[in-house]
PDB file of N, CA and C in Angstrom:
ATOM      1  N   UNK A   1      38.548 110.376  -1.982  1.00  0.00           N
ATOM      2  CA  UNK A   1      37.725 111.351  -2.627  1.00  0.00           C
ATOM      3  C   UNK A   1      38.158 112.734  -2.148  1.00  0.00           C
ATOM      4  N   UNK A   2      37.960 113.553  -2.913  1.00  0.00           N
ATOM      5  CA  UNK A   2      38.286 115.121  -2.526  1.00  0.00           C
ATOM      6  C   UNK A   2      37.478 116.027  -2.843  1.00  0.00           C
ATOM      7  N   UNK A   3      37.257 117.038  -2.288  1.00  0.00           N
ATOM      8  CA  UNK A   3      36.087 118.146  -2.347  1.00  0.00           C
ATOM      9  C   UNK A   3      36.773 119.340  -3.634  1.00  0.00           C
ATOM     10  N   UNK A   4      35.952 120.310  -3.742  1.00  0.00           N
ATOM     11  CA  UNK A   4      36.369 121.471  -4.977  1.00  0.00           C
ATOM     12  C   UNK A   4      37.609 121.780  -4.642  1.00  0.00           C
ATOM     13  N   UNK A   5      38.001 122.210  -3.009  1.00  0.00           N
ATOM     14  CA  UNK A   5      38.863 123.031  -2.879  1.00  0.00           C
ATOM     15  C   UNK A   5      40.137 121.960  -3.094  1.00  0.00           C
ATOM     16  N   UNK A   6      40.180 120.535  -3.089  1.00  0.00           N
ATOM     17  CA  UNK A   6      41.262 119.699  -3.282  1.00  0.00           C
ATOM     18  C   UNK A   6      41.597 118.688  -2.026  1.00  0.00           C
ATOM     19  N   UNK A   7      40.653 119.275  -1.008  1.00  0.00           N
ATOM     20  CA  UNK A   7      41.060 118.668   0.404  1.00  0.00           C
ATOM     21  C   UNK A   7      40.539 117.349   0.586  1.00  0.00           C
ATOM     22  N   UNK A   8      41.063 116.183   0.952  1.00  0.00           N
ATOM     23  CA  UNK A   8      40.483 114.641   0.920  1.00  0.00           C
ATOM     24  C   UNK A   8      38.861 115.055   1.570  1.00  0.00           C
ATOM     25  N   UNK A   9      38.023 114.504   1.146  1.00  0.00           N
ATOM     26  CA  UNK A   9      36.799 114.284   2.030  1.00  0.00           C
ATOM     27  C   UNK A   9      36.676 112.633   2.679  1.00  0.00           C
ATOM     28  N   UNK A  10      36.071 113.250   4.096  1.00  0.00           N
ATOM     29  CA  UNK A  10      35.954 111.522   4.696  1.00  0.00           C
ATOM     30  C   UNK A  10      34.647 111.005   5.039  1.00  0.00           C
ATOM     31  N   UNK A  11      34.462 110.027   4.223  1.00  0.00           N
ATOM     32  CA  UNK A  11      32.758 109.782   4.508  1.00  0.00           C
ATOM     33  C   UNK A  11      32.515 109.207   5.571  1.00  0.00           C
ATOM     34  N   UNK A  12      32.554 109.742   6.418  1.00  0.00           N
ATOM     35  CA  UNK A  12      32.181 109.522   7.752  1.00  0.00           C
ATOM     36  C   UNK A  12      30.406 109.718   8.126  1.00  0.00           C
ATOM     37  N   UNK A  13      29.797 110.688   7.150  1.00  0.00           N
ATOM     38  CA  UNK A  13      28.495 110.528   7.379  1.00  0.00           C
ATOM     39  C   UNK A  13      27.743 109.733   7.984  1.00  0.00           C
ATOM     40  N   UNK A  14      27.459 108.556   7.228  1.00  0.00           N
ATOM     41  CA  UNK A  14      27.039 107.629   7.771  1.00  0.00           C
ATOM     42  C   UNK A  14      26.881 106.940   9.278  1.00  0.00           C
ATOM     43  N   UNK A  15      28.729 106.957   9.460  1.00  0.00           N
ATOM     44  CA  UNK A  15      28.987 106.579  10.577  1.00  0.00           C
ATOM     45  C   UNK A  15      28.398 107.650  11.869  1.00  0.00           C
ATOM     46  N   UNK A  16      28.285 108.581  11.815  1.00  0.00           N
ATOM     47  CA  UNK A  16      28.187 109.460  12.650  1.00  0.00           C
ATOM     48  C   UNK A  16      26.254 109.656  12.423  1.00  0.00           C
ATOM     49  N   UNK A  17      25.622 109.558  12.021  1.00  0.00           N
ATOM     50  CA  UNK A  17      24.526 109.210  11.817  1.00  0.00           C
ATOM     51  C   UNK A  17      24.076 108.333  12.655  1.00  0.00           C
ATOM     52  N   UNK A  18      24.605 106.817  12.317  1.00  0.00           N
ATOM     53  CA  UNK A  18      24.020 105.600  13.170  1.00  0.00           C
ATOM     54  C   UNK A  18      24.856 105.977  14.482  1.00  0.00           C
ATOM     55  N   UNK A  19      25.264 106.845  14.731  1.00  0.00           N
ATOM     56  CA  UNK A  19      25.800 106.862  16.196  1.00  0.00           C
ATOM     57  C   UNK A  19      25.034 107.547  16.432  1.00  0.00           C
ATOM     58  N   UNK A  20      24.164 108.669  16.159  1.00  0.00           N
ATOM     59  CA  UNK A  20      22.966 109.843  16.422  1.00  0.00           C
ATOM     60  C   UNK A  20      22.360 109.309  16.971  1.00  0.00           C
ATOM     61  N   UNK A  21      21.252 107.669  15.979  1.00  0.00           N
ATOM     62  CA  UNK A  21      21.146 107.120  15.989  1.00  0.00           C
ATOM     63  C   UNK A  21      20.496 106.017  16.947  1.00  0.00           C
ATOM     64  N   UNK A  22      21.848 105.470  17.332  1.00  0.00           N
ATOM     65  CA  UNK A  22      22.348 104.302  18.301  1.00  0.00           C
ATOM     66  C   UNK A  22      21.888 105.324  19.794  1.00  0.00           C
ATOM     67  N   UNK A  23      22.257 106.184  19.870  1.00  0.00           N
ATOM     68  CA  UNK A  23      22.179 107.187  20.985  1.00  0.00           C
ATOM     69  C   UNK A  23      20.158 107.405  21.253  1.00  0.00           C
ATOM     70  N   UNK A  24      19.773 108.029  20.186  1.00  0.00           N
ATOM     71  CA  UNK A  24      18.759 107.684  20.523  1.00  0.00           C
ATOM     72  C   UNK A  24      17.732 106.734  20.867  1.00  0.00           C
ATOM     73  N   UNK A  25      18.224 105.695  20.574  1.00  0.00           N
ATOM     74  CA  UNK A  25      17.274 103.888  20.475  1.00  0.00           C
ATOM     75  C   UNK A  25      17.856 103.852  22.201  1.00  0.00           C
ATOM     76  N   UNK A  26      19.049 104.317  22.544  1.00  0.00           N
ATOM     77  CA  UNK A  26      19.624 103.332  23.714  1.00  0.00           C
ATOM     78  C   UNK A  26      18.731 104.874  25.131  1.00  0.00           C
ATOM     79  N   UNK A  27      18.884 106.114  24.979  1.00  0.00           N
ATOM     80  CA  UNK A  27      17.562 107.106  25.191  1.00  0.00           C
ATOM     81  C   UNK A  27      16.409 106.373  25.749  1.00  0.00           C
ATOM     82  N   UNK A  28      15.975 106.007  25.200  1.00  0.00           N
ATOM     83  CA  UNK A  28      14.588 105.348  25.049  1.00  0.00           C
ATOM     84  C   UNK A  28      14.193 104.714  26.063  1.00  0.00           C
ATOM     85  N   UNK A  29      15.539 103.590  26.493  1.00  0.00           N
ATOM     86  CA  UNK A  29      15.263 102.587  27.399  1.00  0.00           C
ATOM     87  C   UNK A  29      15.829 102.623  28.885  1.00  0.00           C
ATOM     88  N   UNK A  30      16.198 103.974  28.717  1.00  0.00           N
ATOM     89  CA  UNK A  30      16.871 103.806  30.456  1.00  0.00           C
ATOM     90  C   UNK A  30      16.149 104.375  31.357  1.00  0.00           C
ATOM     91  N   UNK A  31      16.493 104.290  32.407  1.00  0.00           N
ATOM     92  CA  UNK A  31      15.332 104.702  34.145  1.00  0.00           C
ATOM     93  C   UNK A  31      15.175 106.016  33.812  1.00  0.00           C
ATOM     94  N   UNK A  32      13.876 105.866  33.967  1.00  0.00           N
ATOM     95  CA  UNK A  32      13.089 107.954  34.038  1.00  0.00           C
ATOM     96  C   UNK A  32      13.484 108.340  35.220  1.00  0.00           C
ATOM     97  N   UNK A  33      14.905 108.821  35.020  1.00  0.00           N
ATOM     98  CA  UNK A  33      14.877 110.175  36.774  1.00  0.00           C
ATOM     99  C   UNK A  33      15.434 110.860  36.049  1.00  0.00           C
ATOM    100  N   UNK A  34      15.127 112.222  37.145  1.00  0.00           N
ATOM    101  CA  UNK A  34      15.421 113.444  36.624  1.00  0.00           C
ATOM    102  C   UNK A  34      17.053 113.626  36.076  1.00  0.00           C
ATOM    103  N   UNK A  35      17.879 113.225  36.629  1.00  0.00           N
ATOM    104  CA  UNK A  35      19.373 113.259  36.365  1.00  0.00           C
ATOM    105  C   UNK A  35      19.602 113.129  34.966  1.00  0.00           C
ATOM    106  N   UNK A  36      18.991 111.446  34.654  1.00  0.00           N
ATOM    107  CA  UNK A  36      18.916 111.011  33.396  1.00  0.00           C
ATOM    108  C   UNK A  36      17.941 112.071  32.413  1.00  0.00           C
ATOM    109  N   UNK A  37      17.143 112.619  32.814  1.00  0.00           N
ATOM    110  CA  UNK A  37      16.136 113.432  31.682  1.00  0.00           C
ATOM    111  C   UNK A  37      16.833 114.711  31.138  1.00  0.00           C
ATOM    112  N   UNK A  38      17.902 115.167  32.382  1.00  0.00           N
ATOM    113  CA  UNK A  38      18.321 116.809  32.261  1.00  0.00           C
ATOM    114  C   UNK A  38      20.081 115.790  31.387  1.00  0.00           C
ATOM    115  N   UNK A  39      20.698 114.801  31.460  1.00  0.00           N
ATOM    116  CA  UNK A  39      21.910 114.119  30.871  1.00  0.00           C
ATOM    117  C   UNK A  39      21.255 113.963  29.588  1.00  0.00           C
ATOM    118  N   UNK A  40      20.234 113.462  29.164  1.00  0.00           N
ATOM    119  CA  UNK A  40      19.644 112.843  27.908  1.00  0.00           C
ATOM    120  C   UNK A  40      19.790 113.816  27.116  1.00  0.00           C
ATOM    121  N   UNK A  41      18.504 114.938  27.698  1.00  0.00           N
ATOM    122  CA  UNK A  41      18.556 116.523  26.528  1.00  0.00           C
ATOM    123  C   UNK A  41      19.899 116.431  25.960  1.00  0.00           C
ATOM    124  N   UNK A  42      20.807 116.835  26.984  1.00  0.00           N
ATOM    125  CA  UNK A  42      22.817 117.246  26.314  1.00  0.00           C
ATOM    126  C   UNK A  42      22.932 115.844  25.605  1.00  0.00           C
ATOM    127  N   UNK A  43      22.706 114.648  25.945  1.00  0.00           N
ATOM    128  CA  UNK A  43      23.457 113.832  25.421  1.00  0.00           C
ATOM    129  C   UNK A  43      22.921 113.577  23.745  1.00  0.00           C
ATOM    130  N   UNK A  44      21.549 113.535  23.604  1.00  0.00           N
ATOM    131  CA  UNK A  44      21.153 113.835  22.364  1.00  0.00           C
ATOM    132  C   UNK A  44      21.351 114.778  21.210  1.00  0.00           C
ATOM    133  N   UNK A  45      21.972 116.150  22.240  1.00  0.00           N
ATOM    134  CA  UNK A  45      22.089 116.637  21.384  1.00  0.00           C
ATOM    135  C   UNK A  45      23.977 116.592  20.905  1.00  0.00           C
ATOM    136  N   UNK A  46      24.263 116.565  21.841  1.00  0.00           N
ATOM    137  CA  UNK A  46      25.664 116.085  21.218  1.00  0.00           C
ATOM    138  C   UNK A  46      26.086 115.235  19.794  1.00  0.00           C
ATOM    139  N   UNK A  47      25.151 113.992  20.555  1.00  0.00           N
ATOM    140  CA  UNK A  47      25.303 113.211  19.505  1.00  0.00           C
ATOM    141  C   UNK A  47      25.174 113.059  18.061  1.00  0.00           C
ATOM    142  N   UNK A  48      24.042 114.279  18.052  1.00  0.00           N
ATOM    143  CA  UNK A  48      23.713 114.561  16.478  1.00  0.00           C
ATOM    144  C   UNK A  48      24.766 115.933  16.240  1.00  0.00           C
ATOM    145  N   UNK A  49      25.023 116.579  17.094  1.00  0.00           N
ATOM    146  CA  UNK A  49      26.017 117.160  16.480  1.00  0.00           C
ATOM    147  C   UNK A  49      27.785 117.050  15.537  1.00  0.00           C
ATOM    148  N   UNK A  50      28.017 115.957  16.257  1.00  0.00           N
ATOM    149  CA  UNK A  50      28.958 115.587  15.594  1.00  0.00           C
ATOM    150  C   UNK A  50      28.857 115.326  14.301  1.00  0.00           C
ATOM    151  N   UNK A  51      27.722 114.547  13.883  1.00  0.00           N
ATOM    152  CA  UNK A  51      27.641 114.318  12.616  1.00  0.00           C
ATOM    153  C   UNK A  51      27.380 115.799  11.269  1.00  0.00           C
ATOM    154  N   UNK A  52      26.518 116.660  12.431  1.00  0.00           N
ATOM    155  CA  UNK A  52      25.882 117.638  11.553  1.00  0.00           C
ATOM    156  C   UNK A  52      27.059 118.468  11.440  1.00  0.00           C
ATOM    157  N   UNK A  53      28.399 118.809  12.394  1.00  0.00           N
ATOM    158  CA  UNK A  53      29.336 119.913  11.786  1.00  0.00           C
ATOM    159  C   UNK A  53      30.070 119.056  10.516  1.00  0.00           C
ATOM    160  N   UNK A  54      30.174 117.859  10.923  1.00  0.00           N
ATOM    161  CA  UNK A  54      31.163 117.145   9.929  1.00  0.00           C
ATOM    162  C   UNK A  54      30.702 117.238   8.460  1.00  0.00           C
ATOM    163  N   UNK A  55      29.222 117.213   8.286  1.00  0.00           N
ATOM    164  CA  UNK A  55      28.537 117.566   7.155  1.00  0.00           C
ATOM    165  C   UNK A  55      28.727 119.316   6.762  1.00  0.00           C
ATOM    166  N   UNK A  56      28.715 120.124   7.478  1.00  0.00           N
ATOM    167  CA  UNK A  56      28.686 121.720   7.557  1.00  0.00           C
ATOM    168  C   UNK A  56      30.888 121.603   7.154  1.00  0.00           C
ATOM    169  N   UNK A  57      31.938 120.654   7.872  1.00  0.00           N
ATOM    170  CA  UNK A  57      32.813 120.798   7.372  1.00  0.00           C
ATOM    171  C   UNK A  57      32.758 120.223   5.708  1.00  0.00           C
ATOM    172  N   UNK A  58      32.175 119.254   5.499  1.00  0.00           N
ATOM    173  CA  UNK A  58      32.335 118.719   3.687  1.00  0.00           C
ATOM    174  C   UNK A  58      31.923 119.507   2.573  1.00  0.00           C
ATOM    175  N   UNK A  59      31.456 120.318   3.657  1.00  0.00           N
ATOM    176  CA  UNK A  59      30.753 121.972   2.595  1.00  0.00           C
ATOM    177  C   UNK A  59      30.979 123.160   2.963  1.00  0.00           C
ATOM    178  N   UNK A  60      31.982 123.030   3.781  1.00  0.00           N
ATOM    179  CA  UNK A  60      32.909 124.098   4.134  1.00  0.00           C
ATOM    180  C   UNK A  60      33.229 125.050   2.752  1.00  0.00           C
ATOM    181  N   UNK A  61      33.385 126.461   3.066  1.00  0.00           N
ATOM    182  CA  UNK A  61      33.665 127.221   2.373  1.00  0.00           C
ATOM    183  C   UNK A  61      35.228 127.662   2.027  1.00  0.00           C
ATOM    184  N   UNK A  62      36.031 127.048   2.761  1.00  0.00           N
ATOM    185  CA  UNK A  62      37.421 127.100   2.954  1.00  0.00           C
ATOM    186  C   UNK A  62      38.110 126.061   4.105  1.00  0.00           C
ATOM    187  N   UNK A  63      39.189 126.235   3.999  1.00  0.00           N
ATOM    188  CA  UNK A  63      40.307 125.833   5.047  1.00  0.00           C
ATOM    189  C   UNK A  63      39.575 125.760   6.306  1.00  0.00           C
ATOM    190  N   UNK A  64      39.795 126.919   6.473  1.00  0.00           N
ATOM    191  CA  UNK A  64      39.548 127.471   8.044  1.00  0.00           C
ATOM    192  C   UNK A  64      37.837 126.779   8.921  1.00  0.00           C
ATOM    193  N   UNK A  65      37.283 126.839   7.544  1.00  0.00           N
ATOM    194  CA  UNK A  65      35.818 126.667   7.750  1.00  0.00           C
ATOM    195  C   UNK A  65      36.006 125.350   7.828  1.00  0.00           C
ATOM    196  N   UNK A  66      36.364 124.575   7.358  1.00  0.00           N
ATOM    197  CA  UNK A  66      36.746 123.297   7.627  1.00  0.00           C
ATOM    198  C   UNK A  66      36.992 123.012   8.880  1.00  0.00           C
ATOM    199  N   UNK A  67      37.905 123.486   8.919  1.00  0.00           N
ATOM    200  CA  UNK A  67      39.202 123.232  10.285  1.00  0.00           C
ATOM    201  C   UNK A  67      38.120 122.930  11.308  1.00  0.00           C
ATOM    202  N   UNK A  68      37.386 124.269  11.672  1.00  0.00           N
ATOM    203  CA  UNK A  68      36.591 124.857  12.216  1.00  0.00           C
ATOM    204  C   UNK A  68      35.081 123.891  12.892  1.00  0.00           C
ATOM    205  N   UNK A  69      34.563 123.205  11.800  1.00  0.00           N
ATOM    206  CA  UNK A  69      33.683 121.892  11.888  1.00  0.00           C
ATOM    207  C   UNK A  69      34.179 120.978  12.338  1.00  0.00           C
ATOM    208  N   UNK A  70      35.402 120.591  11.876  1.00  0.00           N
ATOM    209  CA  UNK A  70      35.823 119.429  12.249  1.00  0.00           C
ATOM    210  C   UNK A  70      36.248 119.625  13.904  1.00  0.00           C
ATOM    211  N   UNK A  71      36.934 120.312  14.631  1.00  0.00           N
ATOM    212  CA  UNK A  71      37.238 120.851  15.892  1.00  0.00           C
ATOM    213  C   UNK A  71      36.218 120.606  16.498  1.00  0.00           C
ATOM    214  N   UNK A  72      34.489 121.282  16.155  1.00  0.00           N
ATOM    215  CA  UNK A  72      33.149 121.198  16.923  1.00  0.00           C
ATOM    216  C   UNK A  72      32.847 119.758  16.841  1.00  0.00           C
ATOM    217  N   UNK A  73      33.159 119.017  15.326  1.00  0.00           N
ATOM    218  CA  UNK A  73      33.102 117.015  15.496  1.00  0.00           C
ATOM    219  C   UNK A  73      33.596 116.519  16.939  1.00  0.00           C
ATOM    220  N   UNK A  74      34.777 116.806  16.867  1.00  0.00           N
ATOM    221  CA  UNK A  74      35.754 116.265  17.871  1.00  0.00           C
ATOM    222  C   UNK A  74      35.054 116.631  19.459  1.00  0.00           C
ATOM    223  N   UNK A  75      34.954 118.256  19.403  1.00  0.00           N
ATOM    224  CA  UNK A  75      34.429 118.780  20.668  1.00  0.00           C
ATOM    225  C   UNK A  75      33.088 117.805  21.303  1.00  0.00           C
ATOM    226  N   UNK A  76      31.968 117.566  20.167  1.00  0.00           N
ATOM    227  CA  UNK A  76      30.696 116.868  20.286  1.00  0.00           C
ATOM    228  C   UNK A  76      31.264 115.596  20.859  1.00  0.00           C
ATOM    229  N   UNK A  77      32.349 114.759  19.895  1.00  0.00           N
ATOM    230  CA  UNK A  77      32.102 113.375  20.053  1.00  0.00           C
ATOM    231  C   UNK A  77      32.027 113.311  21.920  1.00  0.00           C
ATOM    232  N   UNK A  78      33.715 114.415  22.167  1.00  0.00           N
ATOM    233  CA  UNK A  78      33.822 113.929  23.594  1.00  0.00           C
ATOM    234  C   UNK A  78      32.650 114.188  24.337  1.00  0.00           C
ATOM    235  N   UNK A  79      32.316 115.601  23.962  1.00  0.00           N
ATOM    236  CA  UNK A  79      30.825 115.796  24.861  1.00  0.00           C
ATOM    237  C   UNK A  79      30.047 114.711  25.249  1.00  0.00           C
ATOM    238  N   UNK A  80      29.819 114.097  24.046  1.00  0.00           N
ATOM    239  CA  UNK A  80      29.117 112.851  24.057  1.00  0.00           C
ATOM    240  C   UNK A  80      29.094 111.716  25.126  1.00  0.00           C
ATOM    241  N   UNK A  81      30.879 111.145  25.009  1.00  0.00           N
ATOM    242  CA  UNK A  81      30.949 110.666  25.865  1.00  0.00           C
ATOM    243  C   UNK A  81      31.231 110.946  27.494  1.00  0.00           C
ATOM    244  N   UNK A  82      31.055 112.498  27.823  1.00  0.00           N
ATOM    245  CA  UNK A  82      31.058 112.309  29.238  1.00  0.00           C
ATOM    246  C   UNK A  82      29.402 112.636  29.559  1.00  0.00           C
ATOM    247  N   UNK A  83      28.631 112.827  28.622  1.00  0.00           N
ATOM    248  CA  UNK A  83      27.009 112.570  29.166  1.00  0.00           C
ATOM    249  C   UNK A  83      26.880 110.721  29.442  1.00  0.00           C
ATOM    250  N   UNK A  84      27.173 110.684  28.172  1.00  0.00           N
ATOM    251  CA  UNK A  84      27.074 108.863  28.455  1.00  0.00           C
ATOM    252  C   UNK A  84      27.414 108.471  29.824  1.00  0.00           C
ATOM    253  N   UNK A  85      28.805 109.073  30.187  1.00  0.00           N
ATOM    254  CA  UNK A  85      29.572 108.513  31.168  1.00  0.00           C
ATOM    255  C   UNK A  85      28.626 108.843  33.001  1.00  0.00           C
ATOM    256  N   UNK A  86      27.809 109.915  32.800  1.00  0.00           N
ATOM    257  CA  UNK A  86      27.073 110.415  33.590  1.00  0.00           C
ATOM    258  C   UNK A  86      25.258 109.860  33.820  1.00  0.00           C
ATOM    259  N   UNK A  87      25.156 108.802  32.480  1.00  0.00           N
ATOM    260  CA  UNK A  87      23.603 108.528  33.119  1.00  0.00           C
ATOM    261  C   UNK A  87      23.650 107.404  33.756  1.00  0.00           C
ATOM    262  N   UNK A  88      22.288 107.037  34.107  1.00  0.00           N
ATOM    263  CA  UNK A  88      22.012 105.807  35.567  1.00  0.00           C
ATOM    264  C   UNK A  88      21.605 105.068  34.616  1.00  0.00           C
ATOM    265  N   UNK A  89      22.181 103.717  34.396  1.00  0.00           N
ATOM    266  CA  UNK A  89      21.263 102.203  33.500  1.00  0.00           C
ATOM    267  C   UNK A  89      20.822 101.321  34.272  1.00  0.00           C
ATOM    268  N   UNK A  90      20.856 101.897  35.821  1.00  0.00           N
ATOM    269  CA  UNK A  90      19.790 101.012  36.788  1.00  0.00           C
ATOM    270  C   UNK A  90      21.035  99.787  36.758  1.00  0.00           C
ATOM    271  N   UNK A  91      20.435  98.606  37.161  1.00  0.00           N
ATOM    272  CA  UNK A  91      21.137  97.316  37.332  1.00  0.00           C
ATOM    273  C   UNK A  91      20.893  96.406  35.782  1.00  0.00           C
ATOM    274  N   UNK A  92      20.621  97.184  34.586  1.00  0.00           N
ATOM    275  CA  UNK A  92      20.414  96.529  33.095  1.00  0.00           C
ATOM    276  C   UNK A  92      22.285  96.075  33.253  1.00  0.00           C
ATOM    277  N   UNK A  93      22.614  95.113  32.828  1.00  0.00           N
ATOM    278  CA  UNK A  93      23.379  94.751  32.058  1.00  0.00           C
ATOM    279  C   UNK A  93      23.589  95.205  31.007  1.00  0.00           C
ATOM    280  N   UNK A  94      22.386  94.796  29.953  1.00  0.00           N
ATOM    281  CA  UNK A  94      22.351  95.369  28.771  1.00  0.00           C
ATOM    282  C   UNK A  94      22.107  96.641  28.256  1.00  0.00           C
ATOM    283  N   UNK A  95      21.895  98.039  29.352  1.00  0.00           N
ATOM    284  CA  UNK A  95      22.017  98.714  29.281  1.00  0.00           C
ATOM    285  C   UNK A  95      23.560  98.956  29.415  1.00  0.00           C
ATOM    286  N   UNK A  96      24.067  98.616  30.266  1.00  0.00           N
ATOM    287  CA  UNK A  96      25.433  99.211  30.813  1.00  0.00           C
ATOM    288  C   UNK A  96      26.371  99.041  29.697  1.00  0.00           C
ATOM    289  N   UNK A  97      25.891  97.573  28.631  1.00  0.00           N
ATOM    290  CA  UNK A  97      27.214  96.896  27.996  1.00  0.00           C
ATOM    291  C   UNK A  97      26.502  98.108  26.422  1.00  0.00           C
ATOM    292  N   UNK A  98      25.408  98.373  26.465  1.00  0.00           N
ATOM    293  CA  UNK A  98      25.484  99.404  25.346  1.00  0.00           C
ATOM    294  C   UNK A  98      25.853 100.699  25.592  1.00  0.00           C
ATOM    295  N   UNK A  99      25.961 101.052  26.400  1.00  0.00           N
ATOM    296  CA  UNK A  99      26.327 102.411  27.280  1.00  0.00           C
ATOM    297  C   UNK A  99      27.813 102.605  26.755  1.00  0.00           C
ATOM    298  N   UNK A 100      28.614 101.734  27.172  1.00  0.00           N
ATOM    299  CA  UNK A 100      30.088 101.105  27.250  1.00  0.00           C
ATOM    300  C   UNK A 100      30.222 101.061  25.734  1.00  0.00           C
ATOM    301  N   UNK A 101      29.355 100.791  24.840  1.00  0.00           N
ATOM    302  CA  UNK A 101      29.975 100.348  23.357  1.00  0.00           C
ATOM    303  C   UNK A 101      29.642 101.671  22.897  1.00  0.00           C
ATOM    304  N   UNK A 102      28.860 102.493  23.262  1.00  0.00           N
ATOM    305  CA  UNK A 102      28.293 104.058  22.713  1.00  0.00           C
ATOM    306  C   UNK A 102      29.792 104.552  22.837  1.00  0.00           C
ATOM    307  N   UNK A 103      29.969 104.798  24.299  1.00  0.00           N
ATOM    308  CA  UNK A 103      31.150 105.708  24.957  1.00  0.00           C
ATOM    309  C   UNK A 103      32.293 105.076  23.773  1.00  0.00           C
ATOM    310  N   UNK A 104      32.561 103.932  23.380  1.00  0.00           N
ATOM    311  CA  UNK A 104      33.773 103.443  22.509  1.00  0.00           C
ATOM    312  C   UNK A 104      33.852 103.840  21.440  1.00  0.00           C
ATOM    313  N   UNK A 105      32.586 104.293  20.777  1.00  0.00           N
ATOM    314  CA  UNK A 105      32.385 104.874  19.592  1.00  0.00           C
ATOM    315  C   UNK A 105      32.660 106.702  19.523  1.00  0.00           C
ATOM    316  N   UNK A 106      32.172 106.676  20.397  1.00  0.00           N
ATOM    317  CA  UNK A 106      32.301 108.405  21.134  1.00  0.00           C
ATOM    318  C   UNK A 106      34.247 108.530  21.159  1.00  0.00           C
ATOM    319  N   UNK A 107      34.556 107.759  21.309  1.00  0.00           N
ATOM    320  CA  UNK A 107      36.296 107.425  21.714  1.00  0.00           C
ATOM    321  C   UNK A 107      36.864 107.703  20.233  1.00  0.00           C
ATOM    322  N   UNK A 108      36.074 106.437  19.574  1.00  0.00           N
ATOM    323  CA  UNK A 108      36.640 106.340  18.124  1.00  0.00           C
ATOM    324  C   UNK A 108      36.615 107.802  17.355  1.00  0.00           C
ATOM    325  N   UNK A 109      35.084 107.898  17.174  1.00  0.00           N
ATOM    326  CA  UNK A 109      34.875 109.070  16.496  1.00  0.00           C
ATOM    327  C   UNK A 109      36.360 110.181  17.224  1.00  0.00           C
ATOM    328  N   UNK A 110      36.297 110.286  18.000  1.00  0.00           N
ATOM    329  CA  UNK A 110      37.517 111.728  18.782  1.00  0.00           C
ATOM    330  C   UNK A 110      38.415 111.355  17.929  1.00  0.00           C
ATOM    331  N   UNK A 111      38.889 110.217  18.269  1.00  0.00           N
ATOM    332  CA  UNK A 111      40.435 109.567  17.697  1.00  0.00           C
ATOM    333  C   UNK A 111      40.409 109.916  16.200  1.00  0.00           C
ATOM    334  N   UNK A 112      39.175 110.075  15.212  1.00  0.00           N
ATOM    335  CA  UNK A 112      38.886 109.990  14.013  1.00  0.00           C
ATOM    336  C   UNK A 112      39.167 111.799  13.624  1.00  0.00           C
ATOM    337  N   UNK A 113      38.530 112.523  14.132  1.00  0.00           N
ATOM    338  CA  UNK A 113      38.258 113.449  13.756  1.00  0.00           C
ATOM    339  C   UNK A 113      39.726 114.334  14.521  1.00  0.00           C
ATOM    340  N   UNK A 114      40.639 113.769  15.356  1.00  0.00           N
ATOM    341  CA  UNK A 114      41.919 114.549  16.033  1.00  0.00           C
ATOM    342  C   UNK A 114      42.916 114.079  14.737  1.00  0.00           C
ATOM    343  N   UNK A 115      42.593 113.127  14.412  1.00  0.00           N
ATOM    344  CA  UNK A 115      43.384 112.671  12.804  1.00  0.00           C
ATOM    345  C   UNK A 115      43.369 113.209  12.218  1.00  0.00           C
ATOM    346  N   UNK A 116      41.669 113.289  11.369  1.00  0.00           N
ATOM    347  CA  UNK A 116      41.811 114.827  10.333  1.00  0.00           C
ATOM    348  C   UNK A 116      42.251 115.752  10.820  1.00  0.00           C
ATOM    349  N   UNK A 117      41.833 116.310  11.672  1.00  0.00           N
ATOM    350  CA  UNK A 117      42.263 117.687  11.994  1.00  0.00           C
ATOM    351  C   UNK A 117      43.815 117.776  11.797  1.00  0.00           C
ATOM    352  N   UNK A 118      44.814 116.738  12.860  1.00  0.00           N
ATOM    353  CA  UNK A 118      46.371 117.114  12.386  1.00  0.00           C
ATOM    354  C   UNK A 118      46.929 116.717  11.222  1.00  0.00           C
ATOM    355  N   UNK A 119      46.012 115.899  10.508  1.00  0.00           N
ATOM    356  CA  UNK A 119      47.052 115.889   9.006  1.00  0.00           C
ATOM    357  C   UNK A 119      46.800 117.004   8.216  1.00  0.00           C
ATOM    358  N   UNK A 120      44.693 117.960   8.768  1.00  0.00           N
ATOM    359  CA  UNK A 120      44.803 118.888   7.377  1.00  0.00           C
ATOM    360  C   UNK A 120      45.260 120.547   8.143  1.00  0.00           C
ATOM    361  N   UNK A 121      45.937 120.326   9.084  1.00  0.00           N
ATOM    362  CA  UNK A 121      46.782 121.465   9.521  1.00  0.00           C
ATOM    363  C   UNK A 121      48.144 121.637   8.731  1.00  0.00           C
TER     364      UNK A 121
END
């Protein structure tokens, strides 16, 4: 699919959504200390950011404006994953092994959005 100006669009929406998402459900359930409360704020908001420039790039006003969103995608995803990489999941297992699948997605998304970026340079 391609936008007015001719440039492929990538529906990534979605995906970056249920990662907002996924981020917040997994929020929810980890140990209340302060470390984790002042990591959470950043990590939440990261997480929805990625999705929201990538939407602000599909309605980009140009090139540049593009470029520009997509760079802050990329910037968020990693953000993302070094909050992840920084909270306490206590001795959960099942915290740790969703923690671990967040951060992989946080990986993907980078890998996703360093793609667009060098093919629409």
């Amino acid at each position: 699919m391609t936008d007015t100006t001719g440039r492929k669009r990538y529906d990534l929406e979605p995906r970056t959504r249920a990662f907002a998402k996924r981020v917040r459900s997994f929020v929810r359930r980890l140990p209340r200390t302060f470390s984790n409360a002042k990591d959470v704020e950043q990590l939440v908001r990261s997480s929805g950011s990625v999705g929201a420039n990538y939407i602000e790039a599909n309605n980009a006003l140009g090139k540049k404006d593009f470029l520009m969103h997509i760079r802050i995608s990329l910037k968020e995803a990693k953000e993302s994953g070094y909050w992840l990489d920084l909270l306490n999941v206590g001795e959960s297992r099942d915290l740790l092994k969703e923690r671990d699948a967040l951060a992989g997605e946080a990986t993907e998304l980078m890998k996703i959005f360093g793609a667009i970026l060098r093919k629409s340079l």
